[in-house]
PDB file of N, CA and C in Angstrom:
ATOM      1  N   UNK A   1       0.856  -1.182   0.000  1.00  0.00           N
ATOM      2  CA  UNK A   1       0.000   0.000   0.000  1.00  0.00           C
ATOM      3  C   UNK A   1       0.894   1.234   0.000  1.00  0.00           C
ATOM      4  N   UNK A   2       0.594   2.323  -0.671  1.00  0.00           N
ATOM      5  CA  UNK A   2       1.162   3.545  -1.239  1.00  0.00           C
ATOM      6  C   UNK A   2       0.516   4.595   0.017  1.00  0.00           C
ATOM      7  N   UNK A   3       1.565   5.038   0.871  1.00  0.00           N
ATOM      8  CA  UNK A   3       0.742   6.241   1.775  1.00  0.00           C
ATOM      9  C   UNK A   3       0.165   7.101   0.221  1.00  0.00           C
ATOM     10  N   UNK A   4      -1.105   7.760   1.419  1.00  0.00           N
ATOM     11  CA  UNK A   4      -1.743   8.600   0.659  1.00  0.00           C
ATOM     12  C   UNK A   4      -1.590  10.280   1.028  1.00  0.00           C
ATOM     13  N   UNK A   5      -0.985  11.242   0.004  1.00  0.00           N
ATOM     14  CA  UNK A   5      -0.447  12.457   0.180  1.00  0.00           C
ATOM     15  C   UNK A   5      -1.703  12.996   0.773  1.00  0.00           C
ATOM     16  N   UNK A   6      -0.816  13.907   1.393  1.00  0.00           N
ATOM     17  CA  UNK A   6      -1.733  14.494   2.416  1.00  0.00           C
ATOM     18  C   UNK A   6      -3.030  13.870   3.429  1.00  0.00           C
ATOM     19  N   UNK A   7      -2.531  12.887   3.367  1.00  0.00           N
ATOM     20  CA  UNK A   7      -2.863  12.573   5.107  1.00  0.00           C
ATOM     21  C   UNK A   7      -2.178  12.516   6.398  1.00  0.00           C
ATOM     22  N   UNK A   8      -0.953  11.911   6.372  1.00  0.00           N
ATOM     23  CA  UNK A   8       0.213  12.468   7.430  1.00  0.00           C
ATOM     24  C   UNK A   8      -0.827  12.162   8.988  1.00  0.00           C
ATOM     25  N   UNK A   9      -1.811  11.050   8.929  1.00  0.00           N
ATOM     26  CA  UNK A   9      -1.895  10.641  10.228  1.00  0.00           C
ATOM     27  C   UNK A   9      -1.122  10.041  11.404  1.00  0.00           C
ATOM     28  N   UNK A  10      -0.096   9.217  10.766  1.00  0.00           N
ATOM     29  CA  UNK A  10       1.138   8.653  11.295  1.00  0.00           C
ATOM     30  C   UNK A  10       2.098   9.838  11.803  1.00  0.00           C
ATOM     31  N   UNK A  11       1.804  11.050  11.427  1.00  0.00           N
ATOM     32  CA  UNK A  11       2.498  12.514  11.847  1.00  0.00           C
ATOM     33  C   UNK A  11       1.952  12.900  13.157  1.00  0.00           C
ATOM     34  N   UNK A  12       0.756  13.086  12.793  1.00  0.00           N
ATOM     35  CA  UNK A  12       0.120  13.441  14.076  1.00  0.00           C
ATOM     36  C   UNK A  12      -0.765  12.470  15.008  1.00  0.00           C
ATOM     37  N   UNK A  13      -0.974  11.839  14.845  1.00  0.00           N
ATOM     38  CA  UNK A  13      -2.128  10.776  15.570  1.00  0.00           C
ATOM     39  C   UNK A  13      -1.318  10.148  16.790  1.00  0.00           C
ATOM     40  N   UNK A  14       0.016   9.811  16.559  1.00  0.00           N
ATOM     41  CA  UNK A  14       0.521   8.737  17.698  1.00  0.00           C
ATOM     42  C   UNK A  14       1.732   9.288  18.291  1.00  0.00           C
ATOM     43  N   UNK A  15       2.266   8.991  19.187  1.00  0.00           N
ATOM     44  CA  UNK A  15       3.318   9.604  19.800  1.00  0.00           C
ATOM     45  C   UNK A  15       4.429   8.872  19.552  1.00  0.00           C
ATOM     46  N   UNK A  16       5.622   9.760  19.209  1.00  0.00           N
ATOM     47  CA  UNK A  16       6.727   9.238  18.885  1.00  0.00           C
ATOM     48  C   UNK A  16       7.854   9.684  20.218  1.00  0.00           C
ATOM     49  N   UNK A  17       8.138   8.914  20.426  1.00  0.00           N
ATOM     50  CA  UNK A  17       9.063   8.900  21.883  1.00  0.00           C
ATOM     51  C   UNK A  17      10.364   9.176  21.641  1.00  0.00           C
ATOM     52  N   UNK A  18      11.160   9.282  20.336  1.00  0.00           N
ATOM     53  CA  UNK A  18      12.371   9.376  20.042  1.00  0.00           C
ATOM     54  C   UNK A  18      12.703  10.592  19.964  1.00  0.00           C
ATOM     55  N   UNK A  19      13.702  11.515  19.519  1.00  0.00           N
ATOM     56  CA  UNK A  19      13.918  12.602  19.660  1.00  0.00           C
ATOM     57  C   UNK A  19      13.198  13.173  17.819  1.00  0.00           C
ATOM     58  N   UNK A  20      13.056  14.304  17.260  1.00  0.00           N
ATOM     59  CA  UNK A  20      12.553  14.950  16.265  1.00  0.00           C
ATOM     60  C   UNK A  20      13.399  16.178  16.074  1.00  0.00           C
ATOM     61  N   UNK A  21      13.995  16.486  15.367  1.00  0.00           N
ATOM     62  CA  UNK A  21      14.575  17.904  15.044  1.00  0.00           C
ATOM     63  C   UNK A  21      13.338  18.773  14.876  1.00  0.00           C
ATOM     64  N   UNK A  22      13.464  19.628  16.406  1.00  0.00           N
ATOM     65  CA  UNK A  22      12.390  20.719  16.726  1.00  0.00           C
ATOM     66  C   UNK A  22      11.617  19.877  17.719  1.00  0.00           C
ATOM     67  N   UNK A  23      11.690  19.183  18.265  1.00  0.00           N
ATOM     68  CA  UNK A  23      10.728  18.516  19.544  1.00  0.00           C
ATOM     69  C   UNK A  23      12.112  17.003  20.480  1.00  0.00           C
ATOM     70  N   UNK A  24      13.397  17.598  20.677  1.00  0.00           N
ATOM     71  CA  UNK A  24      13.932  16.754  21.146  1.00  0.00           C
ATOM     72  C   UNK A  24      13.553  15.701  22.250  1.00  0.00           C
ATOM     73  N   UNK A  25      12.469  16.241  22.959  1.00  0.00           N
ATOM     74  CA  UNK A  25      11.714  14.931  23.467  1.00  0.00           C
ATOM     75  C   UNK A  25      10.738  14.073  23.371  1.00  0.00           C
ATOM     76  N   UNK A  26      10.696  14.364  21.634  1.00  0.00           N
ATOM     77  CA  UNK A  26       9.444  13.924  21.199  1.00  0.00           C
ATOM     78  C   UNK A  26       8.540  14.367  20.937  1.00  0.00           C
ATOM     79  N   UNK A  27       6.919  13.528  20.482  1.00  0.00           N
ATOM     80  CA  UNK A  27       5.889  14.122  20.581  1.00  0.00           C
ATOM     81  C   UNK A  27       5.028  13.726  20.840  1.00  0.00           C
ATOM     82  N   UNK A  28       4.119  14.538  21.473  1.00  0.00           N
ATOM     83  CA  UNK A  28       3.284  13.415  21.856  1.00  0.00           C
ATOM     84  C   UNK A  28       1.673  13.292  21.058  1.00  0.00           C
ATOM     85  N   UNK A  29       0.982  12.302  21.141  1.00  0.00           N
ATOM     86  CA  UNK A  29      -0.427  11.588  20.539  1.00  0.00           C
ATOM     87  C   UNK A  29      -1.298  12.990  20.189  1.00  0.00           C
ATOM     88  N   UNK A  30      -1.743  13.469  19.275  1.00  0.00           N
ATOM     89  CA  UNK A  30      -2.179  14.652  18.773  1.00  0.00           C
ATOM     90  C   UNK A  30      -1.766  15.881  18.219  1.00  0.00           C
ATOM     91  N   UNK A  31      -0.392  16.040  18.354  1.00  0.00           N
ATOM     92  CA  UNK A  31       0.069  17.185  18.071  1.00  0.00           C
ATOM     93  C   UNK A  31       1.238  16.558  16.736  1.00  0.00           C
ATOM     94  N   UNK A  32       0.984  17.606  15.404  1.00  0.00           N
ATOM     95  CA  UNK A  32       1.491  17.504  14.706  1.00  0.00           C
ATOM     96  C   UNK A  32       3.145  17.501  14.495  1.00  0.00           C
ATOM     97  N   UNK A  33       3.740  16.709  13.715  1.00  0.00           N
ATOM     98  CA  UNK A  33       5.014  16.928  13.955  1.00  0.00           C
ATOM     99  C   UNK A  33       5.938  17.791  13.826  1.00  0.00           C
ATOM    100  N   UNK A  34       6.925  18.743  14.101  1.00  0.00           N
ATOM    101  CA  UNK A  34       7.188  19.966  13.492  1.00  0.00           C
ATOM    102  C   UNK A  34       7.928  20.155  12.285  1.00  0.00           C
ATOM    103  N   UNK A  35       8.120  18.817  11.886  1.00  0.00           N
ATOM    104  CA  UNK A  35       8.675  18.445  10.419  1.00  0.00           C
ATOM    105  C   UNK A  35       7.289  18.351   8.399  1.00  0.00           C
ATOM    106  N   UNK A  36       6.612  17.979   9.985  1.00  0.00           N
ATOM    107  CA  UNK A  36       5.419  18.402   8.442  1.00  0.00           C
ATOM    108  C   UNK A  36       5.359  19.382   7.935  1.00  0.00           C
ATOM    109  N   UNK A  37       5.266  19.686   6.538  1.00  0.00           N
ATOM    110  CA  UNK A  37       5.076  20.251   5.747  1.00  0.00           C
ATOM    111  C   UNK A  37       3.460  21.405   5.459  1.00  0.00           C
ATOM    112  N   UNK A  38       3.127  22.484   5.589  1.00  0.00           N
ATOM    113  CA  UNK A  38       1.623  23.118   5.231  1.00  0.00           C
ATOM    114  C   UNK A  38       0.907  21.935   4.298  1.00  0.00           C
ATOM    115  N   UNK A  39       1.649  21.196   3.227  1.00  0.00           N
ATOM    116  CA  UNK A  39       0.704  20.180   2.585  1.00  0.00           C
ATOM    117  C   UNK A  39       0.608  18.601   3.457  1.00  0.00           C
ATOM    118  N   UNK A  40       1.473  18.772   4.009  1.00  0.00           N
ATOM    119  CA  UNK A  40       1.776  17.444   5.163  1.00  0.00           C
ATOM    120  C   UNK A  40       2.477  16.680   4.423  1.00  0.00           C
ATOM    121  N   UNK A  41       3.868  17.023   3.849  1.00  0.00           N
ATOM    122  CA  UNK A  41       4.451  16.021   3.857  1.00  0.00           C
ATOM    123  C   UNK A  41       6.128  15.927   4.573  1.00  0.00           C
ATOM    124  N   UNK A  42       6.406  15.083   4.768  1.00  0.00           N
ATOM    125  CA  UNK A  42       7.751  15.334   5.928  1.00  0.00           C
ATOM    126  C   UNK A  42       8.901  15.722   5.005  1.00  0.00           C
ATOM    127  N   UNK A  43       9.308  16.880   6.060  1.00  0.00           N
ATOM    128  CA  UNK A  43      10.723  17.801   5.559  1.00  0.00           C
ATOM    129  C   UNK A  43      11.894  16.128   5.590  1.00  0.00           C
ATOM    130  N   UNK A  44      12.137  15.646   6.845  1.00  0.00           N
ATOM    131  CA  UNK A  44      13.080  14.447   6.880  1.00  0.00           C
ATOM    132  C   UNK A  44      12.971  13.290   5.778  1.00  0.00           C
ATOM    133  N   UNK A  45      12.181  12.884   5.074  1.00  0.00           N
ATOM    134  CA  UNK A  45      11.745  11.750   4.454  1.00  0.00           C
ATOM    135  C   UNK A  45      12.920  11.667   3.810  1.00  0.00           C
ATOM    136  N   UNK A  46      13.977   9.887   3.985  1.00  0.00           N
ATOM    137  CA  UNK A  46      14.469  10.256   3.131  1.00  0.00           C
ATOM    138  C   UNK A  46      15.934  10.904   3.816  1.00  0.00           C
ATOM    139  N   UNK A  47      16.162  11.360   4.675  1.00  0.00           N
ATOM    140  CA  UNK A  47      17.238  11.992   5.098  1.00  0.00           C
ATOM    141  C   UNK A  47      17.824  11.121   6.703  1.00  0.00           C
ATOM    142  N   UNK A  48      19.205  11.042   6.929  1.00  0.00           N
ATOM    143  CA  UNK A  48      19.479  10.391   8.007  1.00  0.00           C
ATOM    144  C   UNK A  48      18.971  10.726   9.442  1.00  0.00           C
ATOM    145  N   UNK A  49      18.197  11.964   9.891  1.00  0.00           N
ATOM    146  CA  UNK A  49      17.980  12.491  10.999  1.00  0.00           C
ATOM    147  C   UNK A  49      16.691  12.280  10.849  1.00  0.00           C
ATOM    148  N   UNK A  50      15.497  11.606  10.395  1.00  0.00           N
ATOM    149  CA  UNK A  50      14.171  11.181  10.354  1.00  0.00           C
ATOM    150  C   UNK A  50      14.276  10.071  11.561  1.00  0.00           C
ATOM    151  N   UNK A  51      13.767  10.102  12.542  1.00  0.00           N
ATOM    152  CA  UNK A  51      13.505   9.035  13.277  1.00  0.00           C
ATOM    153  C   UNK A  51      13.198   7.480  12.902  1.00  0.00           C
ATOM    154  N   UNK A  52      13.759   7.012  13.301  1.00  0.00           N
ATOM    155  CA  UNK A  52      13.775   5.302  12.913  1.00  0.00           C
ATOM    156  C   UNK A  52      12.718   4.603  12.963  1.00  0.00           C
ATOM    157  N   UNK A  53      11.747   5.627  13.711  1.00  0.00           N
ATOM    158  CA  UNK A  53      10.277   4.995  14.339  1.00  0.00           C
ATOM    159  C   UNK A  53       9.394   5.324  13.123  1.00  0.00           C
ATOM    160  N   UNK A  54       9.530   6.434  12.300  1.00  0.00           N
ATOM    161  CA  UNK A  54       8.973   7.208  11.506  1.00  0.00           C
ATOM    162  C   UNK A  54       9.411   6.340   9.935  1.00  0.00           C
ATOM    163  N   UNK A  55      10.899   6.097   9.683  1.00  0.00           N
ATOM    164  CA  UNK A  55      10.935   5.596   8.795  1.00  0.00           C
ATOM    165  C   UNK A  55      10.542   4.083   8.836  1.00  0.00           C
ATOM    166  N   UNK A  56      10.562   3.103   9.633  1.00  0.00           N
ATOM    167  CA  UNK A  56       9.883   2.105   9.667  1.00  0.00           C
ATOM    168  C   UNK A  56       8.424   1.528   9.388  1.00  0.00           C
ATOM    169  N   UNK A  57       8.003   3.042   9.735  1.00  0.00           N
ATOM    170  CA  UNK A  57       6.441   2.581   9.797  1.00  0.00           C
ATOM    171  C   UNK A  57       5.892   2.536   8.172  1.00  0.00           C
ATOM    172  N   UNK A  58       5.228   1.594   7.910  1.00  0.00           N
ATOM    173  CA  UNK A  58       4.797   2.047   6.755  1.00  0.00           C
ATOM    174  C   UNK A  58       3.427   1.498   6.597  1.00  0.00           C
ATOM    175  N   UNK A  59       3.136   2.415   4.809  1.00  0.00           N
ATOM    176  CA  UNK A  59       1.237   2.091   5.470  1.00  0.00           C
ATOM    177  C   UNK A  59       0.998   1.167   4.910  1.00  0.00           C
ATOM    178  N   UNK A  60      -0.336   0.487   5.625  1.00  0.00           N
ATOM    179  CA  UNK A  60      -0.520  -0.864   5.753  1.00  0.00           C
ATOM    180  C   UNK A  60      -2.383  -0.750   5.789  1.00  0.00           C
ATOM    181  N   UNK A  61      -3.272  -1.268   5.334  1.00  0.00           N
ATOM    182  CA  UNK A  61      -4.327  -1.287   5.471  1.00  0.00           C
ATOM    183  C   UNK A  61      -4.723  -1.435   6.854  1.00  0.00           C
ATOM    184  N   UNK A  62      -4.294  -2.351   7.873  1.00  0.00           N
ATOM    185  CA  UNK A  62      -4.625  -2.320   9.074  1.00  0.00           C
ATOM    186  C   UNK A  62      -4.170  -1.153   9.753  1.00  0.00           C
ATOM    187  N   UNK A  63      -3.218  -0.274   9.412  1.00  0.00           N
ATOM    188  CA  UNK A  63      -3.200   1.146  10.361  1.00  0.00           C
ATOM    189  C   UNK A  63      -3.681   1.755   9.483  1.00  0.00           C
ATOM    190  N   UNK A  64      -3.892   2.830   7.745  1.00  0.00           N
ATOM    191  CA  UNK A  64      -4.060   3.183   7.199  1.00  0.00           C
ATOM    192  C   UNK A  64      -5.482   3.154   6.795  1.00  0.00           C
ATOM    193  N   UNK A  65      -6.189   1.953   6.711  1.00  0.00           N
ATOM    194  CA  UNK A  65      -7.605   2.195   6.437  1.00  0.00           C
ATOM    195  C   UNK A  65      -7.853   2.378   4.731  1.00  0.00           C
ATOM    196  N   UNK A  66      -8.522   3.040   4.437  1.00  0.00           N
ATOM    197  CA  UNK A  66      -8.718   3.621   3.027  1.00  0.00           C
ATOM    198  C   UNK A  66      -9.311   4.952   2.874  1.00  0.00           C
ATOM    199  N   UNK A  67      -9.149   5.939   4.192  1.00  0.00           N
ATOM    200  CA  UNK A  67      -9.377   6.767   3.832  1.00  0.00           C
ATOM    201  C   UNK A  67      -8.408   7.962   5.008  1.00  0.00           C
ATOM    202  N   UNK A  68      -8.137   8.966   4.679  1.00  0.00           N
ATOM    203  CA  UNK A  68      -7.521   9.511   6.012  1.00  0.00           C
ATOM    204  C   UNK A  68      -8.282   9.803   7.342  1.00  0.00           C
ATOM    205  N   UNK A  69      -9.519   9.507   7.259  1.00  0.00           N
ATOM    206  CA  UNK A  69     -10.689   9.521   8.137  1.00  0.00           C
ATOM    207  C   UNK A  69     -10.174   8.360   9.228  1.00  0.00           C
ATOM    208  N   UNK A  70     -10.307   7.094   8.154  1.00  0.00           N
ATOM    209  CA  UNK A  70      -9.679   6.086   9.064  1.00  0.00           C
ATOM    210  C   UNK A  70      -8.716   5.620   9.620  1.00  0.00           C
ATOM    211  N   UNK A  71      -7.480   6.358   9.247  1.00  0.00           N
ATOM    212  CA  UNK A  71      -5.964   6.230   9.074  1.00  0.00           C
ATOM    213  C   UNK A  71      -5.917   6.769  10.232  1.00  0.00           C
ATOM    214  N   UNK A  72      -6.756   8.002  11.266  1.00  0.00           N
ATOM    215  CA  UNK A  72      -6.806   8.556  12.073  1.00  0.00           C
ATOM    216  C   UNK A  72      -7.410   7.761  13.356  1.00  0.00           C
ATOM    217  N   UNK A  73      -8.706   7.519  12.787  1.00  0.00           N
ATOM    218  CA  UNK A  73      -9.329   6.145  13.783  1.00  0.00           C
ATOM    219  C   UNK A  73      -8.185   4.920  14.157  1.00  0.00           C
ATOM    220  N   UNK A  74      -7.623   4.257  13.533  1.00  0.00           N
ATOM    221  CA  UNK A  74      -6.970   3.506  13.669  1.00  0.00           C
ATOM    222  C   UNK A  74      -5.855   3.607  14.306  1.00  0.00           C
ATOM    223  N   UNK A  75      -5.179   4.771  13.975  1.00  0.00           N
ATOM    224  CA  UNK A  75      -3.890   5.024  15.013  1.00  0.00           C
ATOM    225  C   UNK A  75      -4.100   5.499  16.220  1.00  0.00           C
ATOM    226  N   UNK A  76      -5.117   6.340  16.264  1.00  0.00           N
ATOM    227  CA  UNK A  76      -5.822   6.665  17.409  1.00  0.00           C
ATOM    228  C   UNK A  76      -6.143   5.475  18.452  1.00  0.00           C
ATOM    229  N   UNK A  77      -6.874   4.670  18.336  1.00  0.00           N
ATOM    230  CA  UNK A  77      -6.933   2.872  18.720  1.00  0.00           C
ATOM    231  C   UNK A  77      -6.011   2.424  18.871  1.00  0.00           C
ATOM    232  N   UNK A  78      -4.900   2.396  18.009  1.00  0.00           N
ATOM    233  CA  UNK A  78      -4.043   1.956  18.260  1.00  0.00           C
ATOM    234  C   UNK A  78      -2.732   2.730  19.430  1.00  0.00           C
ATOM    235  N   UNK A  79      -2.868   4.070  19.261  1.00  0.00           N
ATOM    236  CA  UNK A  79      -2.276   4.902  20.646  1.00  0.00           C
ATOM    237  C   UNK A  79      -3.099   4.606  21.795  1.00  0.00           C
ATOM    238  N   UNK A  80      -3.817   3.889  22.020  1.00  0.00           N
ATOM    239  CA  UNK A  80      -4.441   4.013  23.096  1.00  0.00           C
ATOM    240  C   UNK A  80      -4.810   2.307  23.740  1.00  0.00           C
ATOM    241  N   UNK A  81      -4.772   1.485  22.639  1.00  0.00           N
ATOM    242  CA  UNK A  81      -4.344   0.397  23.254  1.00  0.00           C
ATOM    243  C   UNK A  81      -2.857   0.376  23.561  1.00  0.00           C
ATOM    244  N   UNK A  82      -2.310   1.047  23.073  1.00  0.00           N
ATOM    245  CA  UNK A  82      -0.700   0.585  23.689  1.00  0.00           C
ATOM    246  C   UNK A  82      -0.252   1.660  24.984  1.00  0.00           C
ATOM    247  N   UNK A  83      -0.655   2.535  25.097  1.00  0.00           N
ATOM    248  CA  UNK A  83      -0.687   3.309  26.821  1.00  0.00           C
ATOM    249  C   UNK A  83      -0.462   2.253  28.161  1.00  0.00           C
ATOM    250  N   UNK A  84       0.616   2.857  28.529  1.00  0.00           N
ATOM    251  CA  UNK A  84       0.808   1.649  29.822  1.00  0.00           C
ATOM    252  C   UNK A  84      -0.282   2.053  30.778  1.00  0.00           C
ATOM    253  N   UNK A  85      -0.533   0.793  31.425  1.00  0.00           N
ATOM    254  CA  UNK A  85      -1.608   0.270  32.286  1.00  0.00           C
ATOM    255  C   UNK A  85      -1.196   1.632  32.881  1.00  0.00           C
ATOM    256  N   UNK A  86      -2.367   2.447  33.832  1.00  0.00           N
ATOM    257  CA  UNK A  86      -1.825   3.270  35.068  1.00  0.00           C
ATOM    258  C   UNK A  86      -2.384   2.649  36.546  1.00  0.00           C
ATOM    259  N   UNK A  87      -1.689   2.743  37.174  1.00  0.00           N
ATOM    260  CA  UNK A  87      -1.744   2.420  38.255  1.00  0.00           C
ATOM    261  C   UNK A  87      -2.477   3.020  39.522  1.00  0.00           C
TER     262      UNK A  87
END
């Protein structure tokens, strides 16, 4: 499956824990990345300082969906089943 331009849910939907040029501690579940682009597409793509978490991921019908509607639902679900238990 071919990400679809301008959706960039995998940007903003889930939290990336690694460091980001412009957010060295990360980011967290909702807030866009500061590497996206006004059309949403990533300044790093492609370059050695893109997070490893970011270049790994790729889209897949089960996170992606078929629409960016769902690409959002899904990571969303999916940030939130993976939240450690709180105590």
């Amino acid at each position: 499956m071919e990400c679809r331009v301008g959706c960039a849910a995998c940007c903003i939907a889930i939290t990336i824990s690694s460091p980001i040029p412009g957010m060295p501690d990360g980011k967290p579940a909702g807030v866009p990345c500061p590497q996206l682009t006004s059309d949403y597409r990533c300044r790093l793509f492609g370059k050695p300082e893109r997070p490893a978490v970011c270049s790994g991921f790729h889209a897949d019908e089960d996170t992606c969906g078929n629409t960016n509607e769902k690409a959002f639902e899904l990571l969303r679900e999916l940030e939130k089943s993976t939240l450690p238990d709180k105590v």
